[in-house]
C-alpha atoms as a PDB file:
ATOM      1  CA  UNK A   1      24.268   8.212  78.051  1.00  0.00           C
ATOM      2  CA  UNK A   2      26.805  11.235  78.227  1.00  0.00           C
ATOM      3  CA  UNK A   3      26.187  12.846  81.769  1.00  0.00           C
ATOM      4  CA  UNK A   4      23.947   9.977  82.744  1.00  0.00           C
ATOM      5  CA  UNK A   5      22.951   9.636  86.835  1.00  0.00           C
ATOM      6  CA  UNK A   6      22.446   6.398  88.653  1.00  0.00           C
ATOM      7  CA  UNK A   7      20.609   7.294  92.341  1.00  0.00           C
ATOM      8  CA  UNK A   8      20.275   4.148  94.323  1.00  0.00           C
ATOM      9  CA  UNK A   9      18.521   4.519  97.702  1.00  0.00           C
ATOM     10  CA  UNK A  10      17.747   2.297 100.586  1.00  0.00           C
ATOM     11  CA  UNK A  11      19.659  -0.323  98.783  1.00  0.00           C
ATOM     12  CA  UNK A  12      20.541  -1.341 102.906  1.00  0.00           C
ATOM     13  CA  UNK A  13      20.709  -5.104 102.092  1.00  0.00           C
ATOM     14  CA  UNK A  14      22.888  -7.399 101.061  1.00  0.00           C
ATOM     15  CA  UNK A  15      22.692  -8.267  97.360  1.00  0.00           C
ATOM     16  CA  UNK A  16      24.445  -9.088  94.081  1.00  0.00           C
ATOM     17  CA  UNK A  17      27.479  -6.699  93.158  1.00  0.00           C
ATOM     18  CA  UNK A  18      27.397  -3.994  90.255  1.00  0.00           C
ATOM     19  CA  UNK A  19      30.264  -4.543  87.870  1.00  0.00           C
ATOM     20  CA  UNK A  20      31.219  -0.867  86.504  1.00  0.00           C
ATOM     21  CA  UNK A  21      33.773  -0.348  83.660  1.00  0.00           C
ATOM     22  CA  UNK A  22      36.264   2.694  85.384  1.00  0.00           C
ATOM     23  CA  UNK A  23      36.950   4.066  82.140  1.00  0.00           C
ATOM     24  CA  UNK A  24      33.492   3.824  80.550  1.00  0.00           C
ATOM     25  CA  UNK A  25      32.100   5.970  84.021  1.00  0.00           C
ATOM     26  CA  UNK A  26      34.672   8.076  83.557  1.00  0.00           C
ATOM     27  CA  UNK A  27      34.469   8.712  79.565  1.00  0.00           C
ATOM     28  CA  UNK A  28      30.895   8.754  80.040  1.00  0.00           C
ATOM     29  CA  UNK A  29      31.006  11.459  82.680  1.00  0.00           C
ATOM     30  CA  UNK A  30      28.309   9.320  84.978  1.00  0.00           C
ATOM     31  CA  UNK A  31      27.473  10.010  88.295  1.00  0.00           C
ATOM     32  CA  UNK A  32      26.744   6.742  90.920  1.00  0.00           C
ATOM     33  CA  UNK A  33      24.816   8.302  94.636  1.00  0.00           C
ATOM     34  CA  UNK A  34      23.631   6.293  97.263  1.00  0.00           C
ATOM     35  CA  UNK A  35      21.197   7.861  99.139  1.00  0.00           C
ATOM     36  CA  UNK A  36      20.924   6.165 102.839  1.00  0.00           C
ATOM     37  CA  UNK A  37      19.248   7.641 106.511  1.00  0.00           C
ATOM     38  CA  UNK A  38      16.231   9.655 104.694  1.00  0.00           C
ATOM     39  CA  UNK A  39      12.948  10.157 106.982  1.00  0.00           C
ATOM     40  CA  UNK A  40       9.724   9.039 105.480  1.00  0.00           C
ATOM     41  CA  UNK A  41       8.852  12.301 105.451  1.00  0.00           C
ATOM     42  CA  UNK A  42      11.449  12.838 103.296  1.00  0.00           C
ATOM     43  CA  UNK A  43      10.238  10.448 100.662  1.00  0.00           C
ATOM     44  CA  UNK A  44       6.429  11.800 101.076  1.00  0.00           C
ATOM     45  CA  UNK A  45       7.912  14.885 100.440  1.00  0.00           C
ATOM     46  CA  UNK A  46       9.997  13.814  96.868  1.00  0.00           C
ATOM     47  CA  UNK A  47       6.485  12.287  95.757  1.00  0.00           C
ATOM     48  CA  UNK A  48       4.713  15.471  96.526  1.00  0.00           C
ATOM     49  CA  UNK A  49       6.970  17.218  94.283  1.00  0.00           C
ATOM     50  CA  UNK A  50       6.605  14.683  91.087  1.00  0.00           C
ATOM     51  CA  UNK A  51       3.019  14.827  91.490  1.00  0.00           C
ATOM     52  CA  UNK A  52       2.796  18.521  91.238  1.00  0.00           C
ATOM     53  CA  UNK A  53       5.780  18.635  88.559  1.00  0.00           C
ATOM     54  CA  UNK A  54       3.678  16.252  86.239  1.00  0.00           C
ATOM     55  CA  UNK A  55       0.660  18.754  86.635  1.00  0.00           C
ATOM     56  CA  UNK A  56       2.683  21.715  85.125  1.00  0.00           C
ATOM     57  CA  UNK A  57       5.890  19.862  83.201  1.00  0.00           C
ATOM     58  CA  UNK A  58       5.233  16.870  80.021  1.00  0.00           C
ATOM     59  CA  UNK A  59       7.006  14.758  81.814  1.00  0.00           C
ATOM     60  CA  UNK A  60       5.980  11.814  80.167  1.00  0.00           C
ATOM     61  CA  UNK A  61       7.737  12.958  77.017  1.00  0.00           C
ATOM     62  CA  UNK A  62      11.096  11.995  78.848  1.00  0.00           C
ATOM     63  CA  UNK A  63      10.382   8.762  79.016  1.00  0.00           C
ATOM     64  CA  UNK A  64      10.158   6.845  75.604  1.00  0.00           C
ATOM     65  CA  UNK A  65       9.917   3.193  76.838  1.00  0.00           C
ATOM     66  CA  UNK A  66       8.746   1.819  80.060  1.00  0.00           C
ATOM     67  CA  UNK A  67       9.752  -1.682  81.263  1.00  0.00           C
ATOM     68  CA  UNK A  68       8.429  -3.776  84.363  1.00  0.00           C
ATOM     69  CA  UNK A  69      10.905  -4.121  87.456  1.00  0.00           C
ATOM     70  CA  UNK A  70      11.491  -7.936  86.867  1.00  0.00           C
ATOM     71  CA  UNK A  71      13.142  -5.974  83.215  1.00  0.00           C
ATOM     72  CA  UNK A  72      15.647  -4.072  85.205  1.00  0.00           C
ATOM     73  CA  UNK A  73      18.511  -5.452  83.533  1.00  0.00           C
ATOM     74  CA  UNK A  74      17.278  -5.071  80.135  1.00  0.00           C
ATOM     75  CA  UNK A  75      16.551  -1.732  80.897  1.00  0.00           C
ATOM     76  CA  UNK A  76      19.998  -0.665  81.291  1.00  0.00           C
ATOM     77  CA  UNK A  77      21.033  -2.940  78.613  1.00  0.00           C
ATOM     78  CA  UNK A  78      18.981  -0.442  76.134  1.00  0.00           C
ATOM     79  CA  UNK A  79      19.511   2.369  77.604  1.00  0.00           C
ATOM     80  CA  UNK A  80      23.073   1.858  76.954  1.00  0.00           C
ATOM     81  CA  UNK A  81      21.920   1.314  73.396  1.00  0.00           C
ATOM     82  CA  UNK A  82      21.175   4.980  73.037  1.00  0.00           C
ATOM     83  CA  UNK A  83      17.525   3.763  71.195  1.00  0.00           C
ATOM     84  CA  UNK A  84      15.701   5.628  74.118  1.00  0.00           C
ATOM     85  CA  UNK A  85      15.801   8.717  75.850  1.00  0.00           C
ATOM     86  CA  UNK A  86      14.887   7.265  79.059  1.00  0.00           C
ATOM     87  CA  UNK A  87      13.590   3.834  80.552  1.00  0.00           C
ATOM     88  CA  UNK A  88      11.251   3.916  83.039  1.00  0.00           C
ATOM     89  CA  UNK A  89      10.793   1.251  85.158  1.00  0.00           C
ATOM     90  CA  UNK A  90       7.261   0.121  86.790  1.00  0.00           C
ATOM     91  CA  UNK A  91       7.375  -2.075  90.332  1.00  0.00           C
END
């Protein structure tokens, strides 16, 4: 969607290329981040935070369809579909 954000981290591997449409990211106003070199500690303390944020925010409103991980693809597929206002995804 319009202003949508992509956050890939620890993706330190080698693995299939992305194909991205320069003119679609750029219409779209997207943002693409690779996170890379966080400390555990530093993931401990990003799940800290979403546990207390779901305590005091409906978070699960956000989320209109969740998918498994081996649905990844499809995921993207819809979201791109504009049916949903957000995917999640469950490993």
């Amino acid at each position: 969607r319009l202003g949508g954000v992509c956050v890939l981290a620890g993706a330190v591997f080698p693995g299939r290329a992305v194909q991205l449409e320069p003119e679609r990211v750029v219409r779209s106003n997207w943002t693409l981040r690779g996170v890379h070199n966080y400390a555990p500690r530093n993931l401990h303390a990003a799940i800290e935070f979403l546990v207390e944020a779901k305590k005091r925010f409906a978070m699960e409103s956000l989320v209109s369809k969740w998918l498994p991980l081996a649905d990844a693809d499809h995921a993207f597929a819809r979201d791109a579909s504009a049916q949903h206002y957000r995917i999640g995804i469950r490993c």
